[in-house]
PDB file of N, CA and C in Angstrom:
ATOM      1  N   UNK A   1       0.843  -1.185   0.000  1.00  0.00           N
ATOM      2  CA  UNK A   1       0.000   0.000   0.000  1.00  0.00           C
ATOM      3  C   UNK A   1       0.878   1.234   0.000  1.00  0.00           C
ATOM      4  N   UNK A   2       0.506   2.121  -0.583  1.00  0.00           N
ATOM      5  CA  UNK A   2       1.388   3.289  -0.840  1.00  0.00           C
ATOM      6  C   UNK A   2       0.161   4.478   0.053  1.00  0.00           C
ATOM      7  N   UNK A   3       1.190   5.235   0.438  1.00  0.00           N
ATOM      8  CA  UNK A   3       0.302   6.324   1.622  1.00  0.00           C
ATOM      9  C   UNK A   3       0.502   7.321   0.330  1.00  0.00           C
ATOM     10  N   UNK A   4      -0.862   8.105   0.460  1.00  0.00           N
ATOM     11  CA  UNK A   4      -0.671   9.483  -0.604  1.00  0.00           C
ATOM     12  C   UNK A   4       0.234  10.388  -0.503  1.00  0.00           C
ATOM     13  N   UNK A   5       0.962  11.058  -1.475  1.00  0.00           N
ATOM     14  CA  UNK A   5       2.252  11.967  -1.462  1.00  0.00           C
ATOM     15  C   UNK A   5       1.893  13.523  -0.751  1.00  0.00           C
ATOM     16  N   UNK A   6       2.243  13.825   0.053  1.00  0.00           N
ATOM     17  CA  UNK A   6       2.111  15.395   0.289  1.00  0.00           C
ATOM     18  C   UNK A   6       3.735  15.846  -0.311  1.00  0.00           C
ATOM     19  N   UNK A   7       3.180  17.296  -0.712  1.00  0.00           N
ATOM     20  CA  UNK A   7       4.635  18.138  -1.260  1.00  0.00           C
ATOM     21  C   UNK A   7       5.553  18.524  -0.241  1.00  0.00           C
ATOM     22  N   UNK A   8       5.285  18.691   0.996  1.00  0.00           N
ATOM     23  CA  UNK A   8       5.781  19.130   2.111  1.00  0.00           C
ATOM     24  C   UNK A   8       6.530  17.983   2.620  1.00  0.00           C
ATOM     25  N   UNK A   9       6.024  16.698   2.672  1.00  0.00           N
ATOM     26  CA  UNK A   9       6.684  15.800   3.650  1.00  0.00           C
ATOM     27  C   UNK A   9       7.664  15.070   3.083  1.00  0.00           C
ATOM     28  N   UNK A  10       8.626  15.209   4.051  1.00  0.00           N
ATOM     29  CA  UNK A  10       9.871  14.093   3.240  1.00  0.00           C
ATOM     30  C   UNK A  10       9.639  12.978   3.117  1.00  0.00           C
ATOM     31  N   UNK A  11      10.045  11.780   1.956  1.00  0.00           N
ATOM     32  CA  UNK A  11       9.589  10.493   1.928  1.00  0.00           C
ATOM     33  C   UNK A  11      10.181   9.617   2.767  1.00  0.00           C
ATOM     34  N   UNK A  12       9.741   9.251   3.357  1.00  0.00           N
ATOM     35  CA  UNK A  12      10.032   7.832   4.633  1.00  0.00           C
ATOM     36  C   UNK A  12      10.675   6.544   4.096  1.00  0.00           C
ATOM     37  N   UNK A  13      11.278   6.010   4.854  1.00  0.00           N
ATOM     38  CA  UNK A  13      12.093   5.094   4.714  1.00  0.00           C
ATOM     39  C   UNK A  13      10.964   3.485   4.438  1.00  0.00           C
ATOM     40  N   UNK A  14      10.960   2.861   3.686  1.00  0.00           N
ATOM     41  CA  UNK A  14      10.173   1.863   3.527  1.00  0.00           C
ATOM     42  C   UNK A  14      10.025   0.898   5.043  1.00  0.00           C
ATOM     43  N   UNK A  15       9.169   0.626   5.535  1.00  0.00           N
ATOM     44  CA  UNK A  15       8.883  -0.699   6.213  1.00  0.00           C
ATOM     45  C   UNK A  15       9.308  -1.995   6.238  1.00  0.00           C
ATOM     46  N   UNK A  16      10.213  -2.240   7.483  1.00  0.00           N
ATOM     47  CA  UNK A  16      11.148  -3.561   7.034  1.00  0.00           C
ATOM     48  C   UNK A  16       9.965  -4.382   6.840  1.00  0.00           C
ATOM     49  N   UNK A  17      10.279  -5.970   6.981  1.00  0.00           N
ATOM     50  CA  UNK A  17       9.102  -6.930   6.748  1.00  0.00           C
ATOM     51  C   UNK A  17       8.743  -7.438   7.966  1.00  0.00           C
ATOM     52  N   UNK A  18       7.241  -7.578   8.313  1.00  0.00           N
ATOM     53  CA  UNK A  18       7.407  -8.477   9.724  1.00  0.00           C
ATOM     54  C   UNK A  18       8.231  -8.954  10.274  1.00  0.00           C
ATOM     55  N   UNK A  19       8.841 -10.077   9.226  1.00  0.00           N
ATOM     56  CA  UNK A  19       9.708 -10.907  10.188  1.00  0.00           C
ATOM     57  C   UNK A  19      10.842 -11.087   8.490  1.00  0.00           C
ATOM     58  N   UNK A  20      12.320 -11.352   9.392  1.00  0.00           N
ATOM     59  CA  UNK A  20      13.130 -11.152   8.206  1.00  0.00           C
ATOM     60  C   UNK A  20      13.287 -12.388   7.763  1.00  0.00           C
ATOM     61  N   UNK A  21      12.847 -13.541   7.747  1.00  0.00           N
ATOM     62  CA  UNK A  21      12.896 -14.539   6.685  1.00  0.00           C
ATOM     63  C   UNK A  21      11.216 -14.303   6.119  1.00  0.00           C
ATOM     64  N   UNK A  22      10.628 -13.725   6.502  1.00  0.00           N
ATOM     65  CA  UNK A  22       9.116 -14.294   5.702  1.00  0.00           C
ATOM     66  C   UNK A  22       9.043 -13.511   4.680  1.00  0.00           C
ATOM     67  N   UNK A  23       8.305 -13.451   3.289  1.00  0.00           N
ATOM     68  CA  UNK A  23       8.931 -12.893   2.192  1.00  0.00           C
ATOM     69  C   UNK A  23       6.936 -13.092   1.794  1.00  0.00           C
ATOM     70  N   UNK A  24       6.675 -12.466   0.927  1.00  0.00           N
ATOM     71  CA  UNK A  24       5.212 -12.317   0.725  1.00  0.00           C
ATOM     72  C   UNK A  24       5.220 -12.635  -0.529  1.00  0.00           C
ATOM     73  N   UNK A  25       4.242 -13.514  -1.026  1.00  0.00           N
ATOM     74  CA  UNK A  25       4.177 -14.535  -2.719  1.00  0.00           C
ATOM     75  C   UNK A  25       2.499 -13.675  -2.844  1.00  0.00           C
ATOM     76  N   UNK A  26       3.027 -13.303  -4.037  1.00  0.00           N
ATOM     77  CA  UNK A  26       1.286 -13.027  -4.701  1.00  0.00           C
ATOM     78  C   UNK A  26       0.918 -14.383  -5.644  1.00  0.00           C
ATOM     79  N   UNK A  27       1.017 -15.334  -5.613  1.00  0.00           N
ATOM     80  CA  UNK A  27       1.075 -16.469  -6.309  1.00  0.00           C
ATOM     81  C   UNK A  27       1.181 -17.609  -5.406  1.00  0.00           C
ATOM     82  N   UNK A  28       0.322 -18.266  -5.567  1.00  0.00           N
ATOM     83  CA  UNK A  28       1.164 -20.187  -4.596  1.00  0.00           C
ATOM     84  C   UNK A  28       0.388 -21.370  -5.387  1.00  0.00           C
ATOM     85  N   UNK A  29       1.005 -22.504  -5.594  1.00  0.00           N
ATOM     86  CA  UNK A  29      -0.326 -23.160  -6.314  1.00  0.00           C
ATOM     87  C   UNK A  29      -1.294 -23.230  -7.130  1.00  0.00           C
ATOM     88  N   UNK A  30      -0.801 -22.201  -8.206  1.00  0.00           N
ATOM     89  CA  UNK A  30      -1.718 -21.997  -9.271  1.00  0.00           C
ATOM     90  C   UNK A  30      -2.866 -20.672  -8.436  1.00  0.00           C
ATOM     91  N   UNK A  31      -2.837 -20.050  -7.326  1.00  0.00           N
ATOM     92  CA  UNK A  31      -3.803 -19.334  -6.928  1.00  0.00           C
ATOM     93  C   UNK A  31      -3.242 -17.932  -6.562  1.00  0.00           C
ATOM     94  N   UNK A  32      -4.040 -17.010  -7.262  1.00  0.00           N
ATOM     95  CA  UNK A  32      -3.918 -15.513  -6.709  1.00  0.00           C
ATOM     96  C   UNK A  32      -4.388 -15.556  -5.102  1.00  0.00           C
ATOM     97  N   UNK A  33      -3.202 -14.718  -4.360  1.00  0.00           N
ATOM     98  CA  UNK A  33      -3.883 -15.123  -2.594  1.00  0.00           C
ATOM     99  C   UNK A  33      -3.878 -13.205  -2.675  1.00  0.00           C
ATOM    100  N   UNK A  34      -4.377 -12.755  -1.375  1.00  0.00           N
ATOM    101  CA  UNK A  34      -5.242 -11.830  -0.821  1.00  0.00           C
ATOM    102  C   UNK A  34      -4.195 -11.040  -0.435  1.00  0.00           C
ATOM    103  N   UNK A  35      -3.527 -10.056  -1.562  1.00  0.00           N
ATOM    104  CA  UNK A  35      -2.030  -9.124  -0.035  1.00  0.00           C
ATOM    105  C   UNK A  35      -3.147  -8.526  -0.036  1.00  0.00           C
ATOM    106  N   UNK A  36      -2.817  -7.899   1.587  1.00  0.00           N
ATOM    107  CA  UNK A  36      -3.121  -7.246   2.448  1.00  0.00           C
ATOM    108  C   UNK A  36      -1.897  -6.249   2.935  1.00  0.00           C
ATOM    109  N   UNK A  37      -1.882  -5.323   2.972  1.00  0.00           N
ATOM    110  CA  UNK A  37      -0.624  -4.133   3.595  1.00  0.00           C
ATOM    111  C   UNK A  37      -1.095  -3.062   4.991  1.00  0.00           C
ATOM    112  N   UNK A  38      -1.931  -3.869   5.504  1.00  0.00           N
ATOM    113  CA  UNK A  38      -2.816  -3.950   6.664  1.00  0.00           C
ATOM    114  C   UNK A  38      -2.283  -4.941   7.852  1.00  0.00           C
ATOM    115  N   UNK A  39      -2.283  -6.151   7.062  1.00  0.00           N
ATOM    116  CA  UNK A  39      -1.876  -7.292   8.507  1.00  0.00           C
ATOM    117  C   UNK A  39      -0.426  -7.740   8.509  1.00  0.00           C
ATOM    118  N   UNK A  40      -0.335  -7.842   9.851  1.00  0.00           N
ATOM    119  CA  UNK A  40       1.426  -7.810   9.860  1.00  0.00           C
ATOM    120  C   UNK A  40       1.826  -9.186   9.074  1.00  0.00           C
ATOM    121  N   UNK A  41       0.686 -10.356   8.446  1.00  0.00           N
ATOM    122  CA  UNK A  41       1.124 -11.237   7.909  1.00  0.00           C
ATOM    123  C   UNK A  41       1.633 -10.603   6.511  1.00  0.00           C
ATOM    124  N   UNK A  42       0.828  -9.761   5.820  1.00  0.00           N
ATOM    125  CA  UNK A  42       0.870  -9.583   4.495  1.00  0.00           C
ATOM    126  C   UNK A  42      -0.547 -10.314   3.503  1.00  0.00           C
ATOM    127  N   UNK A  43      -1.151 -10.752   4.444  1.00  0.00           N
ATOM    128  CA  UNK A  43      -2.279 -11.618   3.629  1.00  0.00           C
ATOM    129  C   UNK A  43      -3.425 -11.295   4.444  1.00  0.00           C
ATOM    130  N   UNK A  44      -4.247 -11.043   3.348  1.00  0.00           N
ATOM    131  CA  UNK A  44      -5.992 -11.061   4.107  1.00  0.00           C
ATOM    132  C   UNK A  44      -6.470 -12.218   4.637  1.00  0.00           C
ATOM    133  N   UNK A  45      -7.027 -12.260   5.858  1.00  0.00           N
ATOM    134  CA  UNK A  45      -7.782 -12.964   6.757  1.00  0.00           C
ATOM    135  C   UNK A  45      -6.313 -14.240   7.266  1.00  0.00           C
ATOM    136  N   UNK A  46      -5.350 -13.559   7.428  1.00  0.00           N
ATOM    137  CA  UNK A  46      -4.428 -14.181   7.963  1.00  0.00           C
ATOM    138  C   UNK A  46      -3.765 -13.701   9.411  1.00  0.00           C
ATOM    139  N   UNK A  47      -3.740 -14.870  10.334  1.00  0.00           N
ATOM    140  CA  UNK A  47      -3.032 -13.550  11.442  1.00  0.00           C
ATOM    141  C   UNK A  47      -1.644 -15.116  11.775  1.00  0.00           C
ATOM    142  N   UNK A  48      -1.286 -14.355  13.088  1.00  0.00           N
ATOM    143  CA  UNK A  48      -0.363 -14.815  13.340  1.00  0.00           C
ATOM    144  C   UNK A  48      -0.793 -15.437  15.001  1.00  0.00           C
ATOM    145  N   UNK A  49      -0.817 -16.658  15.117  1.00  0.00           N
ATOM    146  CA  UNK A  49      -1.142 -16.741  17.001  1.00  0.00           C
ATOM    147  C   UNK A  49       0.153 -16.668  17.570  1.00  0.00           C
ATOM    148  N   UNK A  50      -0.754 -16.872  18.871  1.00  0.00           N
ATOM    149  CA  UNK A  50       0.191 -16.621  19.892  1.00  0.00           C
ATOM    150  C   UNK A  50       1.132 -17.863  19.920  1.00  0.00           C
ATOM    151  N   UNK A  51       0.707 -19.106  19.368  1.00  0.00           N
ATOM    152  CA  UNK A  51       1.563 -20.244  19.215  1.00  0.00           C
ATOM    153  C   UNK A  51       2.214 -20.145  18.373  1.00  0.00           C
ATOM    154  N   UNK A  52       2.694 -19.241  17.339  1.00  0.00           N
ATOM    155  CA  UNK A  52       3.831 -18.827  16.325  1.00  0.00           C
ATOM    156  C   UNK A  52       2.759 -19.518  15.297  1.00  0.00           C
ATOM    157  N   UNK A  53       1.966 -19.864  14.865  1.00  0.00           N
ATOM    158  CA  UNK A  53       1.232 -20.848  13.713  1.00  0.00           C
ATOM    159  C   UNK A  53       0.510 -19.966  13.436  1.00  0.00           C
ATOM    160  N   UNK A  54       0.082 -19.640  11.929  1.00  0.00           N
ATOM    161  CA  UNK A  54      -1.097 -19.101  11.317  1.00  0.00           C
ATOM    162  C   UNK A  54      -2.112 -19.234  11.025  1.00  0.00           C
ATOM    163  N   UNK A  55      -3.108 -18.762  11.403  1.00  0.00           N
ATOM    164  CA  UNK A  55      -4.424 -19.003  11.569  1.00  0.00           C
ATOM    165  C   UNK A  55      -5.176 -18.048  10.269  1.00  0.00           C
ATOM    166  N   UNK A  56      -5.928 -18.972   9.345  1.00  0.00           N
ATOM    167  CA  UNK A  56      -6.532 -18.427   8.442  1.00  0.00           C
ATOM    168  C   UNK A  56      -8.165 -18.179   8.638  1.00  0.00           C
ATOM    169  N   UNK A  57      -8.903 -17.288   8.576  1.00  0.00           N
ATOM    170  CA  UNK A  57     -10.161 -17.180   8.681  1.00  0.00           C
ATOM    171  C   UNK A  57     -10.923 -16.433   7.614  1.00  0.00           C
ATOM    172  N   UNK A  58     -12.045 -16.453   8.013  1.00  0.00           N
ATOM    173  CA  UNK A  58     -13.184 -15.357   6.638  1.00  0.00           C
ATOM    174  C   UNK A  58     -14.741 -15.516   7.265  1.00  0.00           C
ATOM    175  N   UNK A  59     -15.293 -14.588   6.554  1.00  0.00           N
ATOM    176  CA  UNK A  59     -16.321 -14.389   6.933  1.00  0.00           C
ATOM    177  C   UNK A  59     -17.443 -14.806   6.340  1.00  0.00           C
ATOM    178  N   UNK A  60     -18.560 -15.032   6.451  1.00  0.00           N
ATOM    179  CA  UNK A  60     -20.029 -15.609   6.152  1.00  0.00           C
ATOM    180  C   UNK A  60     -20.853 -15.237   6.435  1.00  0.00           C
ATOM    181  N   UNK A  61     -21.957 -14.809   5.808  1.00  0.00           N
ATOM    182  CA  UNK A  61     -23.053 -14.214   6.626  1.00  0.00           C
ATOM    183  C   UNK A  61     -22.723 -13.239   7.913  1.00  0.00           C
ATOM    184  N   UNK A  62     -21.613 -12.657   8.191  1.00  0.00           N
ATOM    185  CA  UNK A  62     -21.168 -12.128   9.447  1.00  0.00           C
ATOM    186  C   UNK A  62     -20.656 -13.038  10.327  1.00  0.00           C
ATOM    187  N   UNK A  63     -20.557 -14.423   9.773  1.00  0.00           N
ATOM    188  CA  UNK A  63     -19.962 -15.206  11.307  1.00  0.00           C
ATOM    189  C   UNK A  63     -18.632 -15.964  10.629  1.00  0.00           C
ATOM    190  N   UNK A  64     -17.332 -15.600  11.797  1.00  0.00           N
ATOM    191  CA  UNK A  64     -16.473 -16.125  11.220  1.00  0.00           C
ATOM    192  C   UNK A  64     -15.983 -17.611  10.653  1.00  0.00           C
ATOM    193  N   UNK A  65     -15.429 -17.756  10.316  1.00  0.00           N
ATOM    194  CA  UNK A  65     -15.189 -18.886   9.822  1.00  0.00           C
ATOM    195  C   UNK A  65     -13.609 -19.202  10.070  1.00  0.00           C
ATOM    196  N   UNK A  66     -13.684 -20.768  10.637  1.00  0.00           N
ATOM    197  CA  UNK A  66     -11.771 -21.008  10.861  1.00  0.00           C
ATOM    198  C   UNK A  66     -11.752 -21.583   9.637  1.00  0.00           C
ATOM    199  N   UNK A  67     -10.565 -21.746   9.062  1.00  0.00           N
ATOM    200  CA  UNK A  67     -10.237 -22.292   7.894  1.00  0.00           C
ATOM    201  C   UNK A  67      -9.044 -23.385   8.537  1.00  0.00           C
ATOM    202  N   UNK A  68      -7.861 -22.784   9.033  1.00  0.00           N
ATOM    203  CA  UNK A  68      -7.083 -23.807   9.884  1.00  0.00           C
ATOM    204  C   UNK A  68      -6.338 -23.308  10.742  1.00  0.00           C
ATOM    205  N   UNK A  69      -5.399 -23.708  10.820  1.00  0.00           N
ATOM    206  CA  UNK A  69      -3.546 -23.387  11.489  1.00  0.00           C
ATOM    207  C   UNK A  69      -2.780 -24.019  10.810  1.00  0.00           C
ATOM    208  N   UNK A  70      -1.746 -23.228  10.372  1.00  0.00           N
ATOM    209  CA  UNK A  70      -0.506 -23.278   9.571  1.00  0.00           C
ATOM    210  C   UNK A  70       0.361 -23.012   9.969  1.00  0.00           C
ATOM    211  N   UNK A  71       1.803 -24.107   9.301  1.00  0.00           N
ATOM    212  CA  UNK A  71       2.917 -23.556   9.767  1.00  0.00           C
ATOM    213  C   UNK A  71       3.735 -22.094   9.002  1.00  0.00           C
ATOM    214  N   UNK A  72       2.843 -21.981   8.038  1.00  0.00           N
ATOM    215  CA  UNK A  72       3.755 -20.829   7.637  1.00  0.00           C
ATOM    216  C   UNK A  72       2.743 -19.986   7.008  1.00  0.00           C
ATOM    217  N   UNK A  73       2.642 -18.640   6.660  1.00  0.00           N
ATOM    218  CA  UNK A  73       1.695 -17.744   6.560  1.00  0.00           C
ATOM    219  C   UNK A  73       1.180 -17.937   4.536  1.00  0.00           C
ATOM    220  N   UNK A  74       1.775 -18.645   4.278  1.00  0.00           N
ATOM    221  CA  UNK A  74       1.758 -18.514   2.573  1.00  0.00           C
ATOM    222  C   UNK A  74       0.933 -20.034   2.732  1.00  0.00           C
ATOM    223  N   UNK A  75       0.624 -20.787   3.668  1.00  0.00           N
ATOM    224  CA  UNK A  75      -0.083 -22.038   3.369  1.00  0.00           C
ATOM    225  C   UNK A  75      -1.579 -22.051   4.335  1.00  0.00           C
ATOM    226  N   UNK A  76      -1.345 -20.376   4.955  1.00  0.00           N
ATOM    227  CA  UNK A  76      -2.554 -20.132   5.651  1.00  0.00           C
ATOM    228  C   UNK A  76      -3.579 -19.039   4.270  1.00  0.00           C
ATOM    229  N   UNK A  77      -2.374 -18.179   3.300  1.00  0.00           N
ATOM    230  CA  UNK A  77      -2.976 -17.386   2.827  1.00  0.00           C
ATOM    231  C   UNK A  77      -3.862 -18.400   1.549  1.00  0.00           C
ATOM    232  N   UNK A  78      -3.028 -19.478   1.358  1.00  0.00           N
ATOM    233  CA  UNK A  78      -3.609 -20.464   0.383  1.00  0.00           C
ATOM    234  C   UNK A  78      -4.889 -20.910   0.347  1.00  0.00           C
ATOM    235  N   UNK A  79      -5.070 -21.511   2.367  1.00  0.00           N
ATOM    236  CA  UNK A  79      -6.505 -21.860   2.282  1.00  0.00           C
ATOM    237  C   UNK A  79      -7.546 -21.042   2.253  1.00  0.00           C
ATOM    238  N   UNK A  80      -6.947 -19.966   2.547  1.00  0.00           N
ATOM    239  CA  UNK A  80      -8.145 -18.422   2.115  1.00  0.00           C
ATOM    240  C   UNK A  80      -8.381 -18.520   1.170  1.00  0.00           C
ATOM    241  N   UNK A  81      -7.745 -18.479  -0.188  1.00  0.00           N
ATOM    242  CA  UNK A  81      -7.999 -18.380  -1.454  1.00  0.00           C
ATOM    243  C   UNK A  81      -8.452 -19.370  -1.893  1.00  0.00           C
TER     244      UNK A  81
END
């Protein structure tokens, strides 16, 4: 996500990555997955637990939905998609 330019403000230094091995795939498996530049995973309806495992979810009718726990955030963003 890019923040809108003001003329006044100096440009900021980019945002390291969550975490420095995790690397963000717009692609896995033949499937377009969900960036997000919102969640510290990088993927929509992806978070991170407190057990280090990723937890994928979505919504329905307003009620959430688990999808699973993953060991890594690109096989949580998968089952979203």
């Amino acid at each position: 996500c890019e923040a809108p330019e003001e003329e006044s403000a100096a440009p900021l230094p980019p945002l390291p990555p969550a975490s420095a091995s995790a690397s963000v795939a717009p692609v896995a498996r033949g499937l377009r997955l969900h960036l997000s530049c919102l969640s510290s995973t990088g993927y929509t309806g992806v978070r991170k637990a407190p057990s280090g495992r990723y937890e994928a979810a979505h919504r329905v009718n307003g009620r959430k939905v688990q999808l699973g726990s993953f060991d890594t955030a690109v096989e949580a963003a998968v089952a979203y998609a």
